[in-house]
C-alpha atoms as a PDB file:
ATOM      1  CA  UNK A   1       0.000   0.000   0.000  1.00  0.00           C
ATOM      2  CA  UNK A   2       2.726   2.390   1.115  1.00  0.00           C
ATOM      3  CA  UNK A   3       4.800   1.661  -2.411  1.00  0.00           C
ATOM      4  CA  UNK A   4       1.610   2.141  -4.407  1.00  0.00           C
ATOM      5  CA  UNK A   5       1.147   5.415  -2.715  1.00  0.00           C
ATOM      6  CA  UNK A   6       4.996   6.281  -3.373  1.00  0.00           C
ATOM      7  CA  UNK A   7       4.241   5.974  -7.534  1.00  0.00           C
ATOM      8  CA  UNK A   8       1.173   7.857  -7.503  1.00  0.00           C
ATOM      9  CA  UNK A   9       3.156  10.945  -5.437  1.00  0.00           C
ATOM     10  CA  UNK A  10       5.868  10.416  -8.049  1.00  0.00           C
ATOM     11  CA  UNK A  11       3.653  10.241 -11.018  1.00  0.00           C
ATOM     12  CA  UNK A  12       1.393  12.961  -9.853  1.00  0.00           C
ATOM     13  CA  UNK A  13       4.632  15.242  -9.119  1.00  0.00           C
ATOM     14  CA  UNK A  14       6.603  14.165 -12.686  1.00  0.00           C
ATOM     15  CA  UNK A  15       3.217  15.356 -14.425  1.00  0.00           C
ATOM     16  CA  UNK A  16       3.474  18.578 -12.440  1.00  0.00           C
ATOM     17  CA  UNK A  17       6.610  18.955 -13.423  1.00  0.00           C
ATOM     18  CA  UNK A  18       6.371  18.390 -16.840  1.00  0.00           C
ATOM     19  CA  UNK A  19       3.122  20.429 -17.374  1.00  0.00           C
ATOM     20  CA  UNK A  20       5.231  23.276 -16.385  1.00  0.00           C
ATOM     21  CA  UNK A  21       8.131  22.339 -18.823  1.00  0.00           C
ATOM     22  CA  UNK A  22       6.872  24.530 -21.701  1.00  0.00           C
ATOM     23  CA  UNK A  23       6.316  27.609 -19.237  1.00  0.00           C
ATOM     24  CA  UNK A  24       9.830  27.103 -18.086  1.00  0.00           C
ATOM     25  CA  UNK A  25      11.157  27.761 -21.654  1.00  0.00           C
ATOM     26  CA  UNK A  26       9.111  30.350 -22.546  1.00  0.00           C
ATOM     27  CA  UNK A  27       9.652  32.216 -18.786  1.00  0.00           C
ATOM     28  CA  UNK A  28      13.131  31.676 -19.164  1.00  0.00           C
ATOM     29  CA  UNK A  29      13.400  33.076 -22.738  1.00  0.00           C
ATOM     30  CA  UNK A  30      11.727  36.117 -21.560  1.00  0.00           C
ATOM     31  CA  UNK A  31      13.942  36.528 -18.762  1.00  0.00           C
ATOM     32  CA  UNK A  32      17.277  36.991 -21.054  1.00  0.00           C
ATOM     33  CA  UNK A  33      15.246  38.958 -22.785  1.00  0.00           C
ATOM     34  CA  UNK A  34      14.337  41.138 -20.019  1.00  0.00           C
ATOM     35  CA  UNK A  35      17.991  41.473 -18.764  1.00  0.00           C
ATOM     36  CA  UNK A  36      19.168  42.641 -21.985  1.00  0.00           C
ATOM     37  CA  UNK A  37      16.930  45.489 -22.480  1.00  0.00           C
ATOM     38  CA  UNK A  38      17.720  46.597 -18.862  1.00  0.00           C
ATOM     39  CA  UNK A  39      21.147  46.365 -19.500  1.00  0.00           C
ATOM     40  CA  UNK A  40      20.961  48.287 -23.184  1.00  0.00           C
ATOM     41  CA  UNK A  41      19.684  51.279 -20.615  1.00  0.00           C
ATOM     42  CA  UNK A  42      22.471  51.526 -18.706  1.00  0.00           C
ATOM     43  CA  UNK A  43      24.712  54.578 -18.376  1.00  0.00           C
ATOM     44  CA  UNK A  44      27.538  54.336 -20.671  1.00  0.00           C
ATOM     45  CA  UNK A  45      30.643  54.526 -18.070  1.00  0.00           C
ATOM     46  CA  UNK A  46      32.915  51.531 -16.776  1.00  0.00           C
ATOM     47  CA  UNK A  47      30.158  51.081 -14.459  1.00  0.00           C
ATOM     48  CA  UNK A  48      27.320  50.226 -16.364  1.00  0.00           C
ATOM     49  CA  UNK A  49      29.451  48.565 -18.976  1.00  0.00           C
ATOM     50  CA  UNK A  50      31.214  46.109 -16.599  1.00  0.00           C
ATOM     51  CA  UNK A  51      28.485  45.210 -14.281  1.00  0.00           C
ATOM     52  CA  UNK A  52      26.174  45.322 -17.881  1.00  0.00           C
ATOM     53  CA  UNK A  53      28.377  42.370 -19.303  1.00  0.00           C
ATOM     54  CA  UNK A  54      28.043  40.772 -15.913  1.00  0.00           C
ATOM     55  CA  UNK A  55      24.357  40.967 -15.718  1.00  0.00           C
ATOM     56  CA  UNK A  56      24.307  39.837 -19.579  1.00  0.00           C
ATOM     57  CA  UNK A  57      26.503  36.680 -18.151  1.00  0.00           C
ATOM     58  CA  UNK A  58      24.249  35.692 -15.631  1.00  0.00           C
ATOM     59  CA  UNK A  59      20.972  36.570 -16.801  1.00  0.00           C
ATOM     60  CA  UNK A  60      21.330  34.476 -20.327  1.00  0.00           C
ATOM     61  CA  UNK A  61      23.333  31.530 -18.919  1.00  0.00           C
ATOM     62  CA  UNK A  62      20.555  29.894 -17.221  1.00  0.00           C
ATOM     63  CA  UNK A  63      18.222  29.540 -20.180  1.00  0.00           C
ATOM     64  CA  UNK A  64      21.656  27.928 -21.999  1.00  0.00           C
ATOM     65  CA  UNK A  65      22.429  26.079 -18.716  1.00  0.00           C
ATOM     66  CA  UNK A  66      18.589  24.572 -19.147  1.00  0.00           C
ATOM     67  CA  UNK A  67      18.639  24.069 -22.747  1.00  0.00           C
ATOM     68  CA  UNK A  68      22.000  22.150 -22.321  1.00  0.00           C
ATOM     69  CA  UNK A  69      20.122  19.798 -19.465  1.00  0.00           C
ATOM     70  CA  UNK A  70      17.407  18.895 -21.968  1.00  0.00           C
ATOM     71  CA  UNK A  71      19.956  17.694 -24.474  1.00  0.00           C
ATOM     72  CA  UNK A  72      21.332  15.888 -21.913  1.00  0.00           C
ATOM     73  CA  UNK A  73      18.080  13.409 -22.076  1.00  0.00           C
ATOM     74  CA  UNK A  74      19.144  12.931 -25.997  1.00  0.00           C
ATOM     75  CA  UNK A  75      22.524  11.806 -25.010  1.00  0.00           C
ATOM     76  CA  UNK A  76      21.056   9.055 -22.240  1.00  0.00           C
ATOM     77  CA  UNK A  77      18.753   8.274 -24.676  1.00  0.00           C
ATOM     78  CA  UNK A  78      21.067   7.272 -27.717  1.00  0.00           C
ATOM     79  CA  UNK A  79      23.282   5.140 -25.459  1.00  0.00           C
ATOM     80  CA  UNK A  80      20.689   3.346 -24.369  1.00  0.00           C
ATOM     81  CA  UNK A  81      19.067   2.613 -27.168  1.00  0.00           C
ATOM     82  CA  UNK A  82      22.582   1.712 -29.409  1.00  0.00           C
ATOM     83  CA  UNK A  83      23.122  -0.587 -27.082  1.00  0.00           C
ATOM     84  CA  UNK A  84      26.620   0.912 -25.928  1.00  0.00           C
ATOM     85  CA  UNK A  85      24.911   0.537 -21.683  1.00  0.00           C
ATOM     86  CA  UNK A  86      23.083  -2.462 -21.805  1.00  0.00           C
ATOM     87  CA  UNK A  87      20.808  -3.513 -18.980  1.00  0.00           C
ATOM     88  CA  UNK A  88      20.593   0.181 -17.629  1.00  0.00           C
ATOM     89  CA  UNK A  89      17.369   1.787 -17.223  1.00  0.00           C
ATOM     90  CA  UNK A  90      17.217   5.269 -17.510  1.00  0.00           C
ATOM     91  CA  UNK A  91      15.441   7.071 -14.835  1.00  0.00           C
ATOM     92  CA  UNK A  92      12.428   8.018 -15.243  1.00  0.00           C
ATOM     93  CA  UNK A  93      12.913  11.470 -14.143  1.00  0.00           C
ATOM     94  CA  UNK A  94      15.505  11.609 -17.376  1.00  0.00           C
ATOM     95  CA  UNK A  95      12.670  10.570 -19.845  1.00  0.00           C
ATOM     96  CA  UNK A  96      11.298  13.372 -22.045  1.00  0.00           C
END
C-alpha cells in the first residue's frame, strides 16, 4: 500500500513537473530577454558597462544552462538505445 502510494506521489509530481516544462522555456526566454533590455539602458561609463556584461553573463546563462540539461536526455537516450549501456534503465525522471 505504502509503495503504491509512493508511484502515484511520483507520477502525480513528474506530471506537475512536466506540465510546467513549456512555461519554463518560454519564462526563461523572456527573462534573457528582459535582462538585456535593462542592460541596453544603462549609463555608458565603466560602471554600467562592466556590471552590464556581468548581468548579460548571468541573466542568459541559465536559459543555456537549461537548454543544455534537456539535451542531456538525448545523449542518455542514444546510449541506451545503441546498445553501448546495456541492462541500464534510464530514470524516469531523465525521460522526455
Amino acid at each position: 500500500m505504502r509503495n503504491l502510494e509512493f508511484r502515484m506521489r511520483k507520477q502525480q509530481n513528474k506530471a506537475e513537473v512536466n506540465k510546467d516544462r513549456p512555461n519554463l522555456d518560454k519564462r526563461l526566454y523572456n527573462f534573457a530577454l528582459r535582462i538585456i533590455s535593462i542592460v541596453r539602458r544603462l549609463p555608458k561609463e565603466v560602471a554600467g558597462y562592466e556590471i552590464g556584461k556581468q548581468l548579460v553573463r548571468a541573466g542568459t546563462s541559465i536559459l543555456a544552462n537549461y537548454e543544455e540539461a534537456r539535451e542531456t536526455t538525448v545523449w542518455l537516450k542514444l546510449l541506451k538505445d545503441s546498445g553501448i549501456i546495456k541492462g541500464i534503465e534510464i530514470d524516469d525522471q531523465f525521460r522526455n
